[in-house]
Protein backbone atom coordinates (compact mmCIF):
# COMPACT_ATOMS: atom_id res chain seq x y z
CA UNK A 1 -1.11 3.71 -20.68
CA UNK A 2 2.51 4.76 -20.65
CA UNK A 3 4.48 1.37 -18.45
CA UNK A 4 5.99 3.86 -16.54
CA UNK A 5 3.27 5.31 -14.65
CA UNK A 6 2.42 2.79 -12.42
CA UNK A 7 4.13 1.39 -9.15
CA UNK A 8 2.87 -1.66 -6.73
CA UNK A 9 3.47 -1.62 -3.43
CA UNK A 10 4.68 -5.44 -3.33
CA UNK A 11 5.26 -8.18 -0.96
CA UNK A 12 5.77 -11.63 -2.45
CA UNK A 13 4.63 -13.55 0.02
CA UNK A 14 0.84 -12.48 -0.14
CA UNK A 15 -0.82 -14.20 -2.50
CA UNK A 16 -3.09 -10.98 -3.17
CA UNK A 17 0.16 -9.00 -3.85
CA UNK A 18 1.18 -11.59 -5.89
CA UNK A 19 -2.33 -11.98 -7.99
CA UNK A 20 -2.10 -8.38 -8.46
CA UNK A 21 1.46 -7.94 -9.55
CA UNK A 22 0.71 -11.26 -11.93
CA UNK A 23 -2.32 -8.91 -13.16
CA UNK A 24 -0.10 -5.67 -13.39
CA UNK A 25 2.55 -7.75 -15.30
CA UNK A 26 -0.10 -8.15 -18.51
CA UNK A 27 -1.67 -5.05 -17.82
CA UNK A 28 1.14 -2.53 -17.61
CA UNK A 29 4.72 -4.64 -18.48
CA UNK A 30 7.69 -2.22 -17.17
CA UNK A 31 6.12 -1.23 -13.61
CA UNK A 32 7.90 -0.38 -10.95
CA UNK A 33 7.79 -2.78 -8.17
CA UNK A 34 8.76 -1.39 -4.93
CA UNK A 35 9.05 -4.84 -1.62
CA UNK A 36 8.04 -2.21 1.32
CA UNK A 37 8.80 -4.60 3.01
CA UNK A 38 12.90 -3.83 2.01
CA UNK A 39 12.36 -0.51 1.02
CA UNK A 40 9.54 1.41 3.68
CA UNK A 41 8.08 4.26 2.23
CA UNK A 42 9.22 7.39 4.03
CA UNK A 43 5.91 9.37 6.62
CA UNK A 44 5.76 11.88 3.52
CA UNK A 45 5.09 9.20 0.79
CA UNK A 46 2.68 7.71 3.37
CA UNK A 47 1.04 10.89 3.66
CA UNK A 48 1.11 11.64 -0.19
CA UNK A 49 -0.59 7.96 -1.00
CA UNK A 50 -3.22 8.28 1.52
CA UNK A 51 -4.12 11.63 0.08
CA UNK A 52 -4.76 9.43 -3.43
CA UNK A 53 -6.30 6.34 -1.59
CA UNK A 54 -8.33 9.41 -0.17
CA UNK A 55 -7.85 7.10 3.42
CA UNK A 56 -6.70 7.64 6.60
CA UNK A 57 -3.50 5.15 7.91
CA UNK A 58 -5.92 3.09 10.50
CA UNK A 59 -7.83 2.60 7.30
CA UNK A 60 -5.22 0.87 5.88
CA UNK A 61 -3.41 -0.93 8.62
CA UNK A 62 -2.90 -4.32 9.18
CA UNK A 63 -4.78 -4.82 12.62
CA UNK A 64 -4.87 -8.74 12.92
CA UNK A 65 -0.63 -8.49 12.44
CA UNK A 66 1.12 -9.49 15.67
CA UNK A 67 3.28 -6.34 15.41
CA UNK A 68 -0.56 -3.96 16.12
CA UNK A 69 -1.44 -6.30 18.62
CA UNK A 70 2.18 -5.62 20.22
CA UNK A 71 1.62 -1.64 19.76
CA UNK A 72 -2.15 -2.06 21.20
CA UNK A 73 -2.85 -0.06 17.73
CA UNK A 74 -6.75 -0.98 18.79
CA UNK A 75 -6.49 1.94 21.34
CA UNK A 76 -4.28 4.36 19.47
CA UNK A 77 -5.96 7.41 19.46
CA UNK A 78 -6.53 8.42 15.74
CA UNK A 79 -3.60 11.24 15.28
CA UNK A 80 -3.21 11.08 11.60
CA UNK A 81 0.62 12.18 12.19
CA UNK A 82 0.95 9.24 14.67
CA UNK A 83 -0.24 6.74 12.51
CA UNK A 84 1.76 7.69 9.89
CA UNK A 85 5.12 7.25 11.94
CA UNK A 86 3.94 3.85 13.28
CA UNK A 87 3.25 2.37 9.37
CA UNK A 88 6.74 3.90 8.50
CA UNK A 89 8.36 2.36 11.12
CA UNK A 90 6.74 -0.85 10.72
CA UNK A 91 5.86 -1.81 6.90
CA UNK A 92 4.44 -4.92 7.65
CA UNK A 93 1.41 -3.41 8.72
CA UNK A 94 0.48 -1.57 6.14
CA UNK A 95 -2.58 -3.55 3.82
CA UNK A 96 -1.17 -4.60 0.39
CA UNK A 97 -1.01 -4.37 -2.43
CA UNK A 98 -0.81 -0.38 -3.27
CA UNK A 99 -0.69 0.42 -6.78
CA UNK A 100 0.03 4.04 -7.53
CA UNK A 101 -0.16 5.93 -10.75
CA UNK A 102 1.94 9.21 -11.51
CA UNK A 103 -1.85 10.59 -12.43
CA UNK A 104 -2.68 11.02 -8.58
CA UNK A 105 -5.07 7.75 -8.23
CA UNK A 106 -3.96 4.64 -6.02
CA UNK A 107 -5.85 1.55 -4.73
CA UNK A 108 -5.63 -1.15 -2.51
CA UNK A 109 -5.33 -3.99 -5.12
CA UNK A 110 -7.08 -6.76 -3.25
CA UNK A 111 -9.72 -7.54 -5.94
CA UNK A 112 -9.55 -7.23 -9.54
CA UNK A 113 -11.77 -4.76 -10.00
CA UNK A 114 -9.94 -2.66 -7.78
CA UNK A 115 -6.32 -2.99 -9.93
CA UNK A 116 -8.85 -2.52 -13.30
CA UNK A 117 -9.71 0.98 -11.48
CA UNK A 118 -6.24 2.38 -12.15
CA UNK A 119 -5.30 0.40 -15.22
């Protein structure tokens, strides 16, 4: 596994960001770690990591945040496009960790088993 190939999608204060970056950190020393949180992904890298999560952005939004109750995201109409824009515009709802590989495969890293799927 070359170090290089594998990004998280990171916020520290989550403890399931944090097992998983712990996890990545023995696994694969030298990934990237990207704090969405400081550094949003753009609607196109949205778009390109749901194609590998193979998941559409309700799927993986945050709906018990206080920012999706604000946006009444419960009765947003499923418009992939429109999704897209609201997770760009507002990180914090989007479920973490991601962890990305330059091989096209990505996963929600919430469970072990889950970050041994890419590793």
């Amino acid at each position: 596994m070359h170090n290089d190939r594998v990004e998280i999608w990171h916020n520290p204060r989550c403890s399931k960001s944090r097992a998983a970056k712990t996890a990545l950190d023995a696994a694969a020393p030298g990934h990237t770690e990207r704090r969405y949180l400081d550094d949003p992904p753009t609607e196109a890298e949205l778009d390109e990591v749901l194609a590998k999560l193979d998941r559409q952005p309700w799927e993986i939004t945050r709906m018990k945040e206080a920012r999706a109750k604000e946006l009444d995201l419960a009765n947003l109409p499923h418009d992939r496009a429109a999704w897209i824009a609201v997770l760009a515009a507002n990180p914090v709802l989007i479920e973490r960790p991601i962890i990305i590989t330059d091989d096209g495969r990505a996963v929600i890293g919430r469970s072990q088993e889950a970050i041994d799927e890419v590793l």
